[in-house]
N, C-alpha and C. Protein backbone atom coordinates (compact mmCIF):
# COMPACT_ATOMS: atom_id res chain seq x y z
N UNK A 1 53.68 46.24 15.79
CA UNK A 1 52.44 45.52 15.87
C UNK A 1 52.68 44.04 16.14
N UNK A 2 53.63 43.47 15.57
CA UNK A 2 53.98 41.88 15.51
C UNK A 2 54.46 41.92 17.21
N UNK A 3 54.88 43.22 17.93
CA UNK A 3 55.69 42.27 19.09
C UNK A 3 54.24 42.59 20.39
N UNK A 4 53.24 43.08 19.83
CA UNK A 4 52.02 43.43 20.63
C UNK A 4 51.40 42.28 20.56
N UNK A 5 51.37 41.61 19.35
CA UNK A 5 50.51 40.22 19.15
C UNK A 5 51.32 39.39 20.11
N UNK A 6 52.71 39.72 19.90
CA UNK A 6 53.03 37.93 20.35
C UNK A 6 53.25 38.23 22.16
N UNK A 7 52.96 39.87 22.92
CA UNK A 7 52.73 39.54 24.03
C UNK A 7 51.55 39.37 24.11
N UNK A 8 50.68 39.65 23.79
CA UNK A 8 49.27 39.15 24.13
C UNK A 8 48.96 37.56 24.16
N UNK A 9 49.74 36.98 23.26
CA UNK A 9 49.55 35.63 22.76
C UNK A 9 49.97 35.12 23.93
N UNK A 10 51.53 35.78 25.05
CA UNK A 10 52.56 35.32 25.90
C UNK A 10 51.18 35.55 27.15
N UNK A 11 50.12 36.44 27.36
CA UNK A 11 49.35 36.68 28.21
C UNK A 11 48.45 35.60 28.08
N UNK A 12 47.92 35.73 26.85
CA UNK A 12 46.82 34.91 26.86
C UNK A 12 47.41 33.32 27.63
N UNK A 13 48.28 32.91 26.97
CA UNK A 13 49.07 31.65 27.03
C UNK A 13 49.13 31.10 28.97
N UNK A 14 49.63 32.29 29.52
CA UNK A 14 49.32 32.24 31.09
C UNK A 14 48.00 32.46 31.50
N UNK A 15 47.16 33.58 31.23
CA UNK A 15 45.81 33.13 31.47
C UNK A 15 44.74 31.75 31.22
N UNK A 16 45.22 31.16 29.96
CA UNK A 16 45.03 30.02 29.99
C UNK A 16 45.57 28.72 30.69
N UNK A 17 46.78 28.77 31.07
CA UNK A 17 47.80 28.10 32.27
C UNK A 17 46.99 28.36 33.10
N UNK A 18 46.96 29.21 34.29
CA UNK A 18 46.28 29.98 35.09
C UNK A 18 44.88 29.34 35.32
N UNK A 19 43.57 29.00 34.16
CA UNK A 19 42.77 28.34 34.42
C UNK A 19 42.56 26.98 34.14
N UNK A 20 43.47 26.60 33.78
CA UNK A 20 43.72 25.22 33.85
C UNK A 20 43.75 24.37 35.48
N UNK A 21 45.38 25.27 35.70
CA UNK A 21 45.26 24.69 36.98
C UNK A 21 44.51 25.17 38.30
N UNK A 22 43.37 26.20 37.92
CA UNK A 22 41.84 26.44 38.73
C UNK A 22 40.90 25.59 38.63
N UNK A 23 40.61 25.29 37.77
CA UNK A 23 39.67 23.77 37.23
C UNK A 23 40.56 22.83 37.42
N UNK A 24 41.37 22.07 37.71
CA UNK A 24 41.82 20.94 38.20
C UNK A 24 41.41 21.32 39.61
N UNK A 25 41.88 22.01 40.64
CA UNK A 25 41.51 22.76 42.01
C UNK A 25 40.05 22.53 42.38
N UNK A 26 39.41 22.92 41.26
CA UNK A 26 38.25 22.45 41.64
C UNK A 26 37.21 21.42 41.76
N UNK A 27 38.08 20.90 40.30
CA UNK A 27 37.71 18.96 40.24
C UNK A 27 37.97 18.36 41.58
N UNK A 28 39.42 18.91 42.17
CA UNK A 28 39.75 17.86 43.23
C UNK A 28 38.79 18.15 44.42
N UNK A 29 38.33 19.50 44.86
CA UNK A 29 37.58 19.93 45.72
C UNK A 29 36.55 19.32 45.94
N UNK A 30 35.93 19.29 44.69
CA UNK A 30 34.51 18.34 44.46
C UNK A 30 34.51 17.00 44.62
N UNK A 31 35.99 16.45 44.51
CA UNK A 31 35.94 15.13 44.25
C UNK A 31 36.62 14.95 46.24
N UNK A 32 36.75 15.87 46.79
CA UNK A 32 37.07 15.44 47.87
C UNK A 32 35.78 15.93 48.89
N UNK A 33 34.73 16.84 48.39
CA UNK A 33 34.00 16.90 49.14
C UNK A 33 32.69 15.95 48.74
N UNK A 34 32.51 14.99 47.98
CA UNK A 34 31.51 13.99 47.20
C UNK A 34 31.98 12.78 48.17
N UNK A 35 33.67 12.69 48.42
CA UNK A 35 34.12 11.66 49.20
C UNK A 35 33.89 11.36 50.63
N UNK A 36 34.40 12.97 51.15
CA UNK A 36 33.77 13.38 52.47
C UNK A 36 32.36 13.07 52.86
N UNK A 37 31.56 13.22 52.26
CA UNK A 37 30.19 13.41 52.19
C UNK A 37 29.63 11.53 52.03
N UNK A 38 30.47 11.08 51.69
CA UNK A 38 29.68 8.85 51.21
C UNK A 38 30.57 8.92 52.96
N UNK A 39 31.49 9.50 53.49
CA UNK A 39 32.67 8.67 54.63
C UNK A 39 31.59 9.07 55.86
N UNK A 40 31.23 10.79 55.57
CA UNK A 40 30.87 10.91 56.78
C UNK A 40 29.40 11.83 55.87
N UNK A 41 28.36 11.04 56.68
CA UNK A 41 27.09 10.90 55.96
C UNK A 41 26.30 12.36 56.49
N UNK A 42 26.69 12.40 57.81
CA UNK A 42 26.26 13.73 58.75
C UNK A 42 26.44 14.90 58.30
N UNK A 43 27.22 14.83 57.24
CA UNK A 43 27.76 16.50 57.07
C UNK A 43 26.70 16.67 55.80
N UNK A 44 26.13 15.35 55.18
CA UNK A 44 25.41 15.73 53.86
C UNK A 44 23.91 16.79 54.26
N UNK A 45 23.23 17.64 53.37
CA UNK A 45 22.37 18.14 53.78
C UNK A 45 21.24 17.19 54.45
N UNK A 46 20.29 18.02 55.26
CA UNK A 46 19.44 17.07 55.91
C UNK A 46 18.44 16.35 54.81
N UNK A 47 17.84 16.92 53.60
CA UNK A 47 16.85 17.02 52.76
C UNK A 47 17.57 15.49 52.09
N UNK A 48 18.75 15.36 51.66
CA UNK A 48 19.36 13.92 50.94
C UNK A 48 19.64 13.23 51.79
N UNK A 49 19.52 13.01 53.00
CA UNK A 49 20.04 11.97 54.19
C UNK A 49 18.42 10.89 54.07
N UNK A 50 18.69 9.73 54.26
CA UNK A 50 17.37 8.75 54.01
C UNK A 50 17.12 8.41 55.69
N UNK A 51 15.79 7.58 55.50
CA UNK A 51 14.99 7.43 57.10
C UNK A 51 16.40 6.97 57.91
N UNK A 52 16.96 5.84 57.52
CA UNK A 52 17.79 5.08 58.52
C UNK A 52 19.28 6.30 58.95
N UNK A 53 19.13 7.19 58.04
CA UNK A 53 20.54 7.94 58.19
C UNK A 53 19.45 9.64 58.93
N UNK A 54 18.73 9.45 58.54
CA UNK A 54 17.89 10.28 60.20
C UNK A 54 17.82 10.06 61.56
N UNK A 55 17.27 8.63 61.35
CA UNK A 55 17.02 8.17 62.53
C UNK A 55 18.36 7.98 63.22
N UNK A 56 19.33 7.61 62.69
CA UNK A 56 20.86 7.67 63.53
C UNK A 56 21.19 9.08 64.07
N UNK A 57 20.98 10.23 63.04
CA UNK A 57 21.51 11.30 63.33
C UNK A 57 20.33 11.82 64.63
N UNK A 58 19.06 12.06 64.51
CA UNK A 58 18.09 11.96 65.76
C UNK A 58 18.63 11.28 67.05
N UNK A 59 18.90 10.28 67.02
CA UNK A 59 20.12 9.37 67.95
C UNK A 59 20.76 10.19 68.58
N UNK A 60 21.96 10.23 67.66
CA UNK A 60 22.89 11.06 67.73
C UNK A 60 23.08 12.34 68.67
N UNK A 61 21.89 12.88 68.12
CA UNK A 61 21.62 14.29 68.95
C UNK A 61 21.18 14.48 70.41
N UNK A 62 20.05 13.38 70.48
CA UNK A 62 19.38 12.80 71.28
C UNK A 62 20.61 12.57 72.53
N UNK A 63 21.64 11.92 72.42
CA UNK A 63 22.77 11.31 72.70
C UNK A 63 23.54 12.65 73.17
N UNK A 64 23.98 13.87 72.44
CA UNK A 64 24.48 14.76 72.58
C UNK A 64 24.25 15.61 73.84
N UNK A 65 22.28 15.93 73.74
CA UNK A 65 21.89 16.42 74.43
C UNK A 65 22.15 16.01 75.92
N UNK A 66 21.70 14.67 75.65
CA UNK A 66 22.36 14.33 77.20
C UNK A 66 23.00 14.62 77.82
N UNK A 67 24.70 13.81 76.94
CA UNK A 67 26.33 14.65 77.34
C UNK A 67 26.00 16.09 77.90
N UNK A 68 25.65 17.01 77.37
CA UNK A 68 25.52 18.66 77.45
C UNK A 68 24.96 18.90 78.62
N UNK A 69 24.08 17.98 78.86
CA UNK A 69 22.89 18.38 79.58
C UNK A 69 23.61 18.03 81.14
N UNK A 70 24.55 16.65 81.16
CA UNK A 70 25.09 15.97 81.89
C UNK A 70 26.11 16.78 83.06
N UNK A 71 27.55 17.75 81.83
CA UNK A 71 28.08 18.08 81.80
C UNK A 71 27.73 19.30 82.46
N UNK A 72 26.74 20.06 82.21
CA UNK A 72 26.31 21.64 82.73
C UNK A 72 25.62 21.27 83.65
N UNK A 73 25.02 19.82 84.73
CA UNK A 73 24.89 20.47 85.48
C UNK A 73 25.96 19.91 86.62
N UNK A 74 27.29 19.58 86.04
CA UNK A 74 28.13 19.01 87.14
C UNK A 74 28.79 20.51 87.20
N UNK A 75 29.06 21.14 85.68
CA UNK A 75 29.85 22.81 86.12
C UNK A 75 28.95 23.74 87.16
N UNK A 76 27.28 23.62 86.65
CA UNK A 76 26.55 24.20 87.63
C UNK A 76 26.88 23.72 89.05
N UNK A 77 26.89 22.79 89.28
CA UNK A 77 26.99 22.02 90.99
C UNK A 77 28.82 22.92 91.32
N UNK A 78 29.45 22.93 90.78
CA UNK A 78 30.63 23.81 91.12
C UNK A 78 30.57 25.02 91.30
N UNK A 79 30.08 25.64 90.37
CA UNK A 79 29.92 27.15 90.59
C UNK A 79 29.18 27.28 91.99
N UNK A 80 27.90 26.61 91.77
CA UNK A 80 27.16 27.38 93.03
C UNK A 80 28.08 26.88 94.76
N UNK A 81 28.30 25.77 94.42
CA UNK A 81 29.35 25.00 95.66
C UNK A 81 30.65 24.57 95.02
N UNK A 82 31.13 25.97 95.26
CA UNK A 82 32.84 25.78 94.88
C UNK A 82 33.54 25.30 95.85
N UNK A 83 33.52 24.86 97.35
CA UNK A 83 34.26 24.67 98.43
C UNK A 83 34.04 22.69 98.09
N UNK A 84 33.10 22.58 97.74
CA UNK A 84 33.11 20.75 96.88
C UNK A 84 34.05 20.39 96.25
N UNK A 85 34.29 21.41 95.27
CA UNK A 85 35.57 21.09 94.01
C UNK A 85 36.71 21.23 94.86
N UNK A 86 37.34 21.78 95.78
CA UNK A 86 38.51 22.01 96.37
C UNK A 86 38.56 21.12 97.49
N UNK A 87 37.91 20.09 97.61
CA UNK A 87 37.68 19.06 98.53
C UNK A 87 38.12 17.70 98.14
N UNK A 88 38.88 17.28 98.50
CA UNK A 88 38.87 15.40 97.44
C UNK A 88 38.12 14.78 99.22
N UNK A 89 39.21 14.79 100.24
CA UNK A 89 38.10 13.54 100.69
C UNK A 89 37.68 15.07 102.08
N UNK A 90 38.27 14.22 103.24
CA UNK A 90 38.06 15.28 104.16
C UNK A 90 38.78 16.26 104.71
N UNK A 91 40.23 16.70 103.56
CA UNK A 91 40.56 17.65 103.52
C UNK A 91 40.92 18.22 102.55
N UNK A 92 41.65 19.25 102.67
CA UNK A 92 41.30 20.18 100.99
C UNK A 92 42.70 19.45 100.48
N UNK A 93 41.79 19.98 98.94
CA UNK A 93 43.47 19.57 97.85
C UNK A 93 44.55 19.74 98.18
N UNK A 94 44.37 21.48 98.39
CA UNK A 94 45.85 22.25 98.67
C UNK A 94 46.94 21.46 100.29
N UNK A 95 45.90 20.86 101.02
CA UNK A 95 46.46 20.66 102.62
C UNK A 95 47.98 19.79 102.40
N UNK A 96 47.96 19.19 101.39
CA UNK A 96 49.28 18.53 101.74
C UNK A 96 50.53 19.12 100.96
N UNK A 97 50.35 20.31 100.42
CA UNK A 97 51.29 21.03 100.10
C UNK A 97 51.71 22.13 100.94
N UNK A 98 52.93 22.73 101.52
CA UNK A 98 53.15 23.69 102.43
C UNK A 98 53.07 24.69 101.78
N UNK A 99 52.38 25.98 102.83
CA UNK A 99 52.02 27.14 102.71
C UNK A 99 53.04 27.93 103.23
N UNK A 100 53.07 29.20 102.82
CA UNK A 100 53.70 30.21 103.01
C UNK A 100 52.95 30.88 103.98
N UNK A 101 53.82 31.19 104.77
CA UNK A 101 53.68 31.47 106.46
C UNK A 101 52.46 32.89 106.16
N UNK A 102 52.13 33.08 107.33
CA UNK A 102 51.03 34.37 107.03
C UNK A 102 51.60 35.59 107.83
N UNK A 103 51.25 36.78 107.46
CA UNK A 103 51.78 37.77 107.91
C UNK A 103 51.85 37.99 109.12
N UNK A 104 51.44 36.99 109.89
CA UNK A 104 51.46 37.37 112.01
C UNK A 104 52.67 36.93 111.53
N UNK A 105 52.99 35.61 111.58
CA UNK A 105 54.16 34.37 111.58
C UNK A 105 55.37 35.54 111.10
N UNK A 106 55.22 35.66 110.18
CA UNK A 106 56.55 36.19 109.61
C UNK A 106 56.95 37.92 110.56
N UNK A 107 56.07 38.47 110.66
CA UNK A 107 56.42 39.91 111.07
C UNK A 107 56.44 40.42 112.69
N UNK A 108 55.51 39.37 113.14
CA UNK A 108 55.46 39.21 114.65
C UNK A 108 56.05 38.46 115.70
N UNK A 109 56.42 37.42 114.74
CA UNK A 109 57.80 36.67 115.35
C UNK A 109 56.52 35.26 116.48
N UNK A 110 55.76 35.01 115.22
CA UNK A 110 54.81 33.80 116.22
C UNK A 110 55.52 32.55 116.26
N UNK A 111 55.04 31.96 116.60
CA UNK A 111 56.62 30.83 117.62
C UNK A 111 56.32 29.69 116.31
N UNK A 112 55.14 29.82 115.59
CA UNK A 112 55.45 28.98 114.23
C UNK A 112 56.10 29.68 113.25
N UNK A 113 56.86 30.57 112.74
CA UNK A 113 57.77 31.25 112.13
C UNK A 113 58.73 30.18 111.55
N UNK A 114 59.00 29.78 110.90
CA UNK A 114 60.35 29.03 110.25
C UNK A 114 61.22 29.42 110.75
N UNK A 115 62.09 28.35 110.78
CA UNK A 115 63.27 28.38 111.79
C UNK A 115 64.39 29.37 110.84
N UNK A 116 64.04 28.37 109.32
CA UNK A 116 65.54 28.67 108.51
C UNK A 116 64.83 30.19 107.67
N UNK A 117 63.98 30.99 107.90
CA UNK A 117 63.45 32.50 107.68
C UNK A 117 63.56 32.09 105.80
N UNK A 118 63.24 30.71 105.19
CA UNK A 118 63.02 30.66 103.76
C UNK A 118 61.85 31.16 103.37
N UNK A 119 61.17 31.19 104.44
CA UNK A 119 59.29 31.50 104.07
C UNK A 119 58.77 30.44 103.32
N UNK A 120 59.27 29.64 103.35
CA UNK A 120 58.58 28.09 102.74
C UNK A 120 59.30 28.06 101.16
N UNK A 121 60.30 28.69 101.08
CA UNK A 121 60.26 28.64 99.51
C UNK A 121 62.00 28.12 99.92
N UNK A 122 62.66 27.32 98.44
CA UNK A 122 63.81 27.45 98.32
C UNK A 122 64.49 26.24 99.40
N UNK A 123 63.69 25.19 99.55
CA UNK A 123 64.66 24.28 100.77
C UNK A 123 65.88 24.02 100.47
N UNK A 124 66.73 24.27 101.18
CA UNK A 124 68.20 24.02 101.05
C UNK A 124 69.24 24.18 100.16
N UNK A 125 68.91 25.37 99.00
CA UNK A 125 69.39 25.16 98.03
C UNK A 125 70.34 25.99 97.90
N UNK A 126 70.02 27.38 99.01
CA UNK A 126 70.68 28.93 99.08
C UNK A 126 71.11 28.84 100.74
């Protein structure tokens, strides 16, 4: 009986450890989300935010919408005219990088064929 008490006592002893350092965990939680909440005023509910900390966040949004609004319709203007985006001035992006010959060139022997038969890849290295 005496060695039943004194594990229970050895249980209890960690269950009490155990919520100790849960309630400290949670002090700090609170005390870091009370902090969060004075730094950054936006995250507090809307119902405790006062006129002047409305009227910023109204702003704010106001402000947002724009960006969004700004933004979707420059992706819209791409999608519908994708040959724009692949354009910088009056020729395409890709033009000043060399292409890989096209299947006449290479198989038909068209008089633009590469001389050195690399197919555009690998200059001078092999």
């Amino acid at each position: 009986m005496n060695a039943t008490v004194c594990e229970l006592n050895l249980q209890l002893g960690h269950i009490l450890n155990e919520l100790e350092v849960e309630t400290k965990r949670g002090e700090t939680l609170d005390h870091l989300i009370k902090s969060s909440q004075s730094h950054y005023w936006w995250e507090s509910p809307v119902s405790k935010l006062g006129l002047h900390e409305l009227e910023q966040l109204r702003n704010a949004m106001e402000e947002l919408t724009k960006t969004v609004t700004t933004q979707a319709s420059k992706l819209m203007s791409v999608v519908t005219n994708p040959s724009s985006f692949f354009k910088s001035t009056g020729a395409g992006v890709f033009d000043q990088y060399e292409s890989k010959p096209t299947h006449d060139q290479v198989f038909l022997g068209s008089s633009t064929a590469p001389v050195n038969d690399n197919f555009g890849y690998c200059h001078g290295f092999f």
